[in-house]
Structure formats: structure tokens, C-alpha cells
N, C-alpha and C. Protein backbone atom coordinates (compact mmCIF):
# COMPACT_ATOMS: atom_id res chain seq x y z
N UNK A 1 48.37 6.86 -73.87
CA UNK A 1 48.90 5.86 -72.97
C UNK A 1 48.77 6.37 -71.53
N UNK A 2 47.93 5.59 -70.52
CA UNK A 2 48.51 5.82 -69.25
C UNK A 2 49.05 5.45 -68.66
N UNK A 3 50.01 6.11 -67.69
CA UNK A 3 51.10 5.38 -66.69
C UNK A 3 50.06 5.89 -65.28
N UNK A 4 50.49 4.37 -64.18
CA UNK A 4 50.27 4.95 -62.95
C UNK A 4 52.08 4.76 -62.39
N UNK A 5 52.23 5.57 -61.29
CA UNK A 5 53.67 5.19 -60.96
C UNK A 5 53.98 5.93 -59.28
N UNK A 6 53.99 4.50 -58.61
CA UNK A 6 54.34 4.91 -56.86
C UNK A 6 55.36 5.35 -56.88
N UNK A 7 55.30 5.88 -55.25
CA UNK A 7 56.88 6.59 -54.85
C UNK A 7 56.39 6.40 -53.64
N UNK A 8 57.33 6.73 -52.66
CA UNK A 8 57.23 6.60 -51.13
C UNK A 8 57.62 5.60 -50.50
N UNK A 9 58.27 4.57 -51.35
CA UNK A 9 58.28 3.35 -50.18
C UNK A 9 59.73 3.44 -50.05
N UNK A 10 60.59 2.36 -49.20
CA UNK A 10 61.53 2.08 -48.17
C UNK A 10 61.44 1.34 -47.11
N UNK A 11 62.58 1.81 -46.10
CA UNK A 11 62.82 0.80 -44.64
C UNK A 11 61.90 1.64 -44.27
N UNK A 12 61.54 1.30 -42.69
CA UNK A 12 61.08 2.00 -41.78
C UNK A 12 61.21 1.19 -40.52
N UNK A 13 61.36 1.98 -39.15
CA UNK A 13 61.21 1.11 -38.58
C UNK A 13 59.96 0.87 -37.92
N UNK A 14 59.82 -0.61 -36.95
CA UNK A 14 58.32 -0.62 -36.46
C UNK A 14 57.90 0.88 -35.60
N UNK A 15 56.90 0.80 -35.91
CA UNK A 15 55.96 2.38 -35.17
C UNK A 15 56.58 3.23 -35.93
N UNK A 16 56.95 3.06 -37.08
CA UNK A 16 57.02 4.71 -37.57
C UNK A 16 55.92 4.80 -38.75
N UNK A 17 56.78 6.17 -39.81
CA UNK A 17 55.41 6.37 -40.40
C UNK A 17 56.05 6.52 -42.19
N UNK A 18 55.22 6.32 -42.98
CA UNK A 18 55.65 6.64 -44.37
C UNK A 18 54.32 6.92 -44.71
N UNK A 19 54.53 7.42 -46.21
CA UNK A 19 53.63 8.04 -47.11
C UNK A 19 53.92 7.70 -48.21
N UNK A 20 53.25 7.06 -49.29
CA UNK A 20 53.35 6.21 -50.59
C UNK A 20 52.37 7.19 -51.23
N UNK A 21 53.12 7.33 -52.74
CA UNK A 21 52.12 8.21 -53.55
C UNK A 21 51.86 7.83 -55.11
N UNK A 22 50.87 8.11 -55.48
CA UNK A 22 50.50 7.45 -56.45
C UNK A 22 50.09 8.34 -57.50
N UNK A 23 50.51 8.45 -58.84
CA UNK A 23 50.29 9.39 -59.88
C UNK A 23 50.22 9.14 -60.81
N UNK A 24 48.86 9.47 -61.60
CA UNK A 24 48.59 8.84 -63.15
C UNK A 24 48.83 10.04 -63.81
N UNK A 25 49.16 9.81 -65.04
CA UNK A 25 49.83 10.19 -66.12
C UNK A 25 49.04 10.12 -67.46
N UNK A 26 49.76 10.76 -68.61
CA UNK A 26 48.57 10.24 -69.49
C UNK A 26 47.49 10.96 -70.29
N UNK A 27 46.22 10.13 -70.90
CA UNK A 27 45.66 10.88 -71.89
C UNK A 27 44.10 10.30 -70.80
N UNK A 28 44.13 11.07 -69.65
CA UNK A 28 43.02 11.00 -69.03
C UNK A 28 41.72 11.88 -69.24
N UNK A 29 40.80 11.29 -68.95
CA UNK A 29 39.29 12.23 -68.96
C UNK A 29 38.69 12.34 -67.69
N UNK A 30 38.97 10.66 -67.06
CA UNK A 30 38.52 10.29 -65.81
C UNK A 30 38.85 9.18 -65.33
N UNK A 31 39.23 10.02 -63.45
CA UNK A 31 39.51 8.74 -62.68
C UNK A 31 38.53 8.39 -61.76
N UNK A 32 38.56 7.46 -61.76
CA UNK A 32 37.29 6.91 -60.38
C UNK A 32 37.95 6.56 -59.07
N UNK A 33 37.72 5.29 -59.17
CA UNK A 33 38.22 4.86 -57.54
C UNK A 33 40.05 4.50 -57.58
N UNK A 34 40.44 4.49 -56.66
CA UNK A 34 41.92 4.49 -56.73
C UNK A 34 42.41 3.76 -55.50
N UNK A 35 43.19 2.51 -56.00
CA UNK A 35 43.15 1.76 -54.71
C UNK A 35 45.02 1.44 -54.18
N UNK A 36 44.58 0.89 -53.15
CA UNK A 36 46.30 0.44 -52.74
C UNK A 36 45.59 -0.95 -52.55
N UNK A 37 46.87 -1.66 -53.01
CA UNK A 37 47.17 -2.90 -52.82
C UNK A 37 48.38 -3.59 -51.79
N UNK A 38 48.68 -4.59 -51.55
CA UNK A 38 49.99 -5.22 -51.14
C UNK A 38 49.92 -6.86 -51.14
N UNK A 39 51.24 -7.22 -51.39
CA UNK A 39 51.63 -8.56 -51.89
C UNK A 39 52.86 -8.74 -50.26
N UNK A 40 52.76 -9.16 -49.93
CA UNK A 40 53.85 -9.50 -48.91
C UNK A 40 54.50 -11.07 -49.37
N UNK A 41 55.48 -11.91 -49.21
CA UNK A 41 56.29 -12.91 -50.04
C UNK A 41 55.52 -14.42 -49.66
N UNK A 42 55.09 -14.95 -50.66
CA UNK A 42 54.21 -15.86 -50.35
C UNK A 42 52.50 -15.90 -50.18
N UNK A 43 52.49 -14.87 -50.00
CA UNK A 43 50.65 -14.40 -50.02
C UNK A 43 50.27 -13.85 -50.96
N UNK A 44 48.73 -14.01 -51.10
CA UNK A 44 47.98 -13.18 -51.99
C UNK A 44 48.25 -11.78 -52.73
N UNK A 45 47.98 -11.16 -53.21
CA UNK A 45 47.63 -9.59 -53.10
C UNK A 45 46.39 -9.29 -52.39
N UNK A 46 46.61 -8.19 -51.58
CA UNK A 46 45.09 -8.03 -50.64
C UNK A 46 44.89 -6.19 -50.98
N UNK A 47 43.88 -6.35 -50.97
CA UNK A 47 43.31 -4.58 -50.94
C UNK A 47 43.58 -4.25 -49.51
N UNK A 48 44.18 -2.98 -49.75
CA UNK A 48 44.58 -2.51 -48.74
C UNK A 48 43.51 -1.17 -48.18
N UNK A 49 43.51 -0.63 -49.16
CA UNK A 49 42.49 0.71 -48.53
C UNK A 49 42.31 1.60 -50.64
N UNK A 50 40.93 1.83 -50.11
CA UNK A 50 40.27 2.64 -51.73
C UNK A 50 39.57 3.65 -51.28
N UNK A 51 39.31 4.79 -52.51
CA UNK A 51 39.33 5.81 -52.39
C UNK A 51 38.23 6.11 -53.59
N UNK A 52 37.00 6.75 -53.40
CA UNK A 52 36.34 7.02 -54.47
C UNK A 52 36.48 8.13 -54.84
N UNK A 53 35.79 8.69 -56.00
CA UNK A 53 36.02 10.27 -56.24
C UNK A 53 35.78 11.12 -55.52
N UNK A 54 34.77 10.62 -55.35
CA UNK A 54 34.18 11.65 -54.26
C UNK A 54 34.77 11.29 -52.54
N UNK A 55 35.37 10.63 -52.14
CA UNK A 55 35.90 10.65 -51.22
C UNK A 55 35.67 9.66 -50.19
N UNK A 56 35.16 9.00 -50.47
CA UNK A 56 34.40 7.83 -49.43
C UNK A 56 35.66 6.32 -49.98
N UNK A 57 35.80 5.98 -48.48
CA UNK A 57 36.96 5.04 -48.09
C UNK A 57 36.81 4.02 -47.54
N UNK A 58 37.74 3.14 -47.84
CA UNK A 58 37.10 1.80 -47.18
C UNK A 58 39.01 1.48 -47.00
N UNK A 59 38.94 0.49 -45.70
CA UNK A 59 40.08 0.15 -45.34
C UNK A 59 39.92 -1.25 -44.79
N UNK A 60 41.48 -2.42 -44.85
CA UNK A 60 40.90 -3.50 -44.24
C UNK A 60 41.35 -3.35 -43.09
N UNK A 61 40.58 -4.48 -42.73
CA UNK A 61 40.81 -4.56 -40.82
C UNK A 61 41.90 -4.00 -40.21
N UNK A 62 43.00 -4.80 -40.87
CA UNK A 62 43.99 -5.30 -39.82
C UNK A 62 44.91 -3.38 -40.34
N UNK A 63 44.86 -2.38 -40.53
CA UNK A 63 45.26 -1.40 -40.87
C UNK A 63 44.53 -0.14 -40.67
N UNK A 64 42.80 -0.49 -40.01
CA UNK A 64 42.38 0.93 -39.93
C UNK A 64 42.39 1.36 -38.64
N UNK A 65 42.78 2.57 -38.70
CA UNK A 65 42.80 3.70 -37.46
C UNK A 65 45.02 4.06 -37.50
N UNK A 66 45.44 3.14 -38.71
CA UNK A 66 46.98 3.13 -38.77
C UNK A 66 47.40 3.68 -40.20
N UNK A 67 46.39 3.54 -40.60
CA UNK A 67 46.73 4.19 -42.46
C UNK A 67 45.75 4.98 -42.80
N UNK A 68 45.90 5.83 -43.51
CA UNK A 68 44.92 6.78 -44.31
C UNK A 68 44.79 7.11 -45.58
N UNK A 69 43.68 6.77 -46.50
CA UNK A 69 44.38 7.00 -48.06
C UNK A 69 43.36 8.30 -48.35
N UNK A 70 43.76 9.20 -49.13
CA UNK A 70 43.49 10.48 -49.52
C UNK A 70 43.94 10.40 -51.08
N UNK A 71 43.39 11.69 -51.63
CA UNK A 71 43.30 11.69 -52.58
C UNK A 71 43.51 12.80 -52.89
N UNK A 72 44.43 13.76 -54.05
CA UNK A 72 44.24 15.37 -54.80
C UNK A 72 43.63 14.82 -56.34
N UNK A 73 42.39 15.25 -56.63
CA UNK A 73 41.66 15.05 -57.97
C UNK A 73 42.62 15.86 -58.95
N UNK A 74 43.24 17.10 -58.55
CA UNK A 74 43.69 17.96 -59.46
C UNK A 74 44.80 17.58 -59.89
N UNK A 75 45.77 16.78 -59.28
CA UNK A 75 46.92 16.31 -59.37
C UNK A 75 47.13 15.09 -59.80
N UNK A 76 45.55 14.65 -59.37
CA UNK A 76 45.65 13.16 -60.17
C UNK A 76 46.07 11.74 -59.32
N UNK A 77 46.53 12.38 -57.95
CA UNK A 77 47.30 11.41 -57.40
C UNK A 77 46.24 11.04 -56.18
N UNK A 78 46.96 10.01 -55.55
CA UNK A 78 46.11 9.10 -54.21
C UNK A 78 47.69 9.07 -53.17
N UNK A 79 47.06 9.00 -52.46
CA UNK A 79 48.01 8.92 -50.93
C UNK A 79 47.48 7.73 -50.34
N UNK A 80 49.01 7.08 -49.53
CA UNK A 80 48.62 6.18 -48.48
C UNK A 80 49.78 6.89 -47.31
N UNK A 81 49.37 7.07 -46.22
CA UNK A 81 49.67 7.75 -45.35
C UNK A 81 49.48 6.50 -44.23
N UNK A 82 50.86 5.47 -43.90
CA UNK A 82 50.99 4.44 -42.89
C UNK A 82 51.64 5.13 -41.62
N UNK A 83 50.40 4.82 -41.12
CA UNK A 83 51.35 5.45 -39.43
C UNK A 83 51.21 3.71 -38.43
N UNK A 84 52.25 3.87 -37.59
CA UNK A 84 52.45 2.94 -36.33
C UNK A 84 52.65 1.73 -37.01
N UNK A 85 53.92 1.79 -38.23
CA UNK A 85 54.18 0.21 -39.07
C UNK A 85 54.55 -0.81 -38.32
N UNK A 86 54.05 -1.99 -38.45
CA UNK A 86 54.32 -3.28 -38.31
C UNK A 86 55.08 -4.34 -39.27
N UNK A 87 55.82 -5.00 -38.80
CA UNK A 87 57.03 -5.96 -39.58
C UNK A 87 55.92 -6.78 -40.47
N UNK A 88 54.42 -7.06 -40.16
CA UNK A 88 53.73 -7.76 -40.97
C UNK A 88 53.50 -6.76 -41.81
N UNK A 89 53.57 -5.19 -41.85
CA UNK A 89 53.40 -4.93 -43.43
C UNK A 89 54.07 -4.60 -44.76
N UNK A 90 54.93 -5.31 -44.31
CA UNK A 90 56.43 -5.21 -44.97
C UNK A 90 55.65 -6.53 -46.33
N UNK A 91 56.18 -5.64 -47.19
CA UNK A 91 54.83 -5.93 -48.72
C UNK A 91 55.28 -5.01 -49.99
N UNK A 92 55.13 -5.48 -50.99
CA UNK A 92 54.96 -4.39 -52.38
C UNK A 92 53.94 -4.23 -51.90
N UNK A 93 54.18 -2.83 -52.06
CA UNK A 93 52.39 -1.87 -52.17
C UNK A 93 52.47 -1.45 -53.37
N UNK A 94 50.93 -1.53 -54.15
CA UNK A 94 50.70 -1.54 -55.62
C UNK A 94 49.48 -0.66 -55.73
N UNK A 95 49.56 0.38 -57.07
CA UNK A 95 48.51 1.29 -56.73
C UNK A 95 48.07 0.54 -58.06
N UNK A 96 46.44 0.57 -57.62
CA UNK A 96 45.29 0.49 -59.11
C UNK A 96 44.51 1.48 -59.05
N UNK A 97 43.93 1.87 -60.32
CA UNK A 97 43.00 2.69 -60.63
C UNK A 97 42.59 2.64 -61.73
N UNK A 98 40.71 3.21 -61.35
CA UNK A 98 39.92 3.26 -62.73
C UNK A 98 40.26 4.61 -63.38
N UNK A 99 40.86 4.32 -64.32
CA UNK A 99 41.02 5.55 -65.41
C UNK A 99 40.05 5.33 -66.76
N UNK A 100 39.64 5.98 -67.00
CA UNK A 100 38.58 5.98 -68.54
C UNK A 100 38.14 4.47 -68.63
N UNK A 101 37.51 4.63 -67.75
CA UNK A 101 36.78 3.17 -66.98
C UNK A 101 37.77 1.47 -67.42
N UNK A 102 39.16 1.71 -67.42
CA UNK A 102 39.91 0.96 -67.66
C UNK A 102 40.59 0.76 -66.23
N UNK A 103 40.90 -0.38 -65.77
CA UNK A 103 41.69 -0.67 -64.64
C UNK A 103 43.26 -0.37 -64.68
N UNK A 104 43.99 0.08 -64.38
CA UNK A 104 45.47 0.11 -64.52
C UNK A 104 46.26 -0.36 -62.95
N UNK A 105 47.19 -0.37 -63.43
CA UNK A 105 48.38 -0.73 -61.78
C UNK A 105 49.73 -0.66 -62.16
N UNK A 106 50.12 0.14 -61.21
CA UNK A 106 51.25 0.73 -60.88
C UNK A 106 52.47 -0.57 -60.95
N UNK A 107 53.48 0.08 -60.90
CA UNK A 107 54.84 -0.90 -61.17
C UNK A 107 54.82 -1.33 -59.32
N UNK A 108 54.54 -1.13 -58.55
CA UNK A 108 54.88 -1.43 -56.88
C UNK A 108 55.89 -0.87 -56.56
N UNK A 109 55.80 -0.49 -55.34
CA UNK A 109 57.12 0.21 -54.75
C UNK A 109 57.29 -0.74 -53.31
N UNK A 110 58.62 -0.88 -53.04
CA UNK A 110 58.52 -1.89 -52.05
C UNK A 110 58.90 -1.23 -50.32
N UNK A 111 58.12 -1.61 -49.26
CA UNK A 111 57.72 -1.14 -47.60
C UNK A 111 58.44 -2.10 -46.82
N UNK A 112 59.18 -1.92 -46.59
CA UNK A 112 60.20 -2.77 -45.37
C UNK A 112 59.91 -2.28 -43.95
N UNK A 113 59.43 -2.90 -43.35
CA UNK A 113 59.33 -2.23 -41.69
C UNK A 113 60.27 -3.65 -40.72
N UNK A 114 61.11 -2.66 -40.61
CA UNK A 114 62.17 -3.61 -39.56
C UNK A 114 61.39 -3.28 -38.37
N UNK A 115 61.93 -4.75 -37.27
CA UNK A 115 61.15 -4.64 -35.88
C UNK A 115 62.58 -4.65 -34.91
């Protein structure tokens, strides 16, 4: 069985900073790409920023040069590292990942940024 399972989220206020972390669990062989998500109330889910094995990243617009996602292979886990928050990203952030070429996702942890 694998579990993925965030941690890191909370209040914050605008312009500050958090770090959301993401850790699979489990009867793994291999992970591939590892992504963050977010749902804010009423909208979509949108990709937020992914992470390949090898290290190559992709982020959306409205968040790059303000978030950073990283990755420890050995540990298994992915980082989202939000700096300079905005009240618009106040959202479940949801981690997915390819594990043994199966998609999984995290329970969400929820990002409040008061303004």
C-alpha cells in the first residue's frame, strides 16, 4: 500500500513564507514526477509546480520567482517552499505523485494567507 501525506500548511500572513512537505510511504520501487496541486473554494484544482526525478521544474505563472518545489529522492519526499504569500493563495494544497507508475494524492493540507 502507498500513502502520500502533506504537512506544512496553516495561517500565514500576506508576504510571509511556509514550506509544505510531502512524503510517500509504502511498498515503493519508484517515484517519478511529484507534483503540488491547489483547489482554492469554488475553483478548479490547478497544478501548481512539478518536479521530475531528475530535477527539472516547471511552475505556473502566477507563483514563479515566489515558490520553489525541491525534492530529497532518498527520503522520498518533495517540498514546496512559498515565499511572499498572497490572500489569493489561500487553497488546499494537494501533493500527487507517480509511484510504480501509478498516480497517487495526498489527503491536502490546508494554506490560509491572511491580508
Amino acid at each position: 500500500q502507498v500513502q502520500l501525506v502533506e504537512s506544512g500548511g496553516g495561517l500565514v500572513q500576506a508576504g510571509g513564507s511556509l514550506r509544505l512537505s510531502c512524503t510517500a510511504s509504502g511498498n515503493i520501487f519508484r517515484i517519478s514526477t511529484m507534483d503540488w496541486y491547489r483547489q482554492a473554494p469554488g475553483k478548479q484544482r490547478e497544478l501548481v509546480a512539478s518536479i521530475t526525478r531528475s530535477g527539472t521544474t516547471n511552475y505556473l505563472d502566477s507563483v514563479k520567482g515566489r515558490f520553489t518545489i525541491s525534492r530529497d529522492n532518498a527520503k522520498s519526499t518533495a517540498y514546496l517552499q512559498m515565499n511572499g504569500r498572497k490572500p489569493e493563495d489561500t487553497a488546499i494544497y494537494y501533493c500527487r505523485s507517480a509511484i510504480n507508475y501509478q498516480y497517487y494524492w495526498g489527503q491536502g493540507t490546508q494554506v490560509t494567507v491572511s491580508s
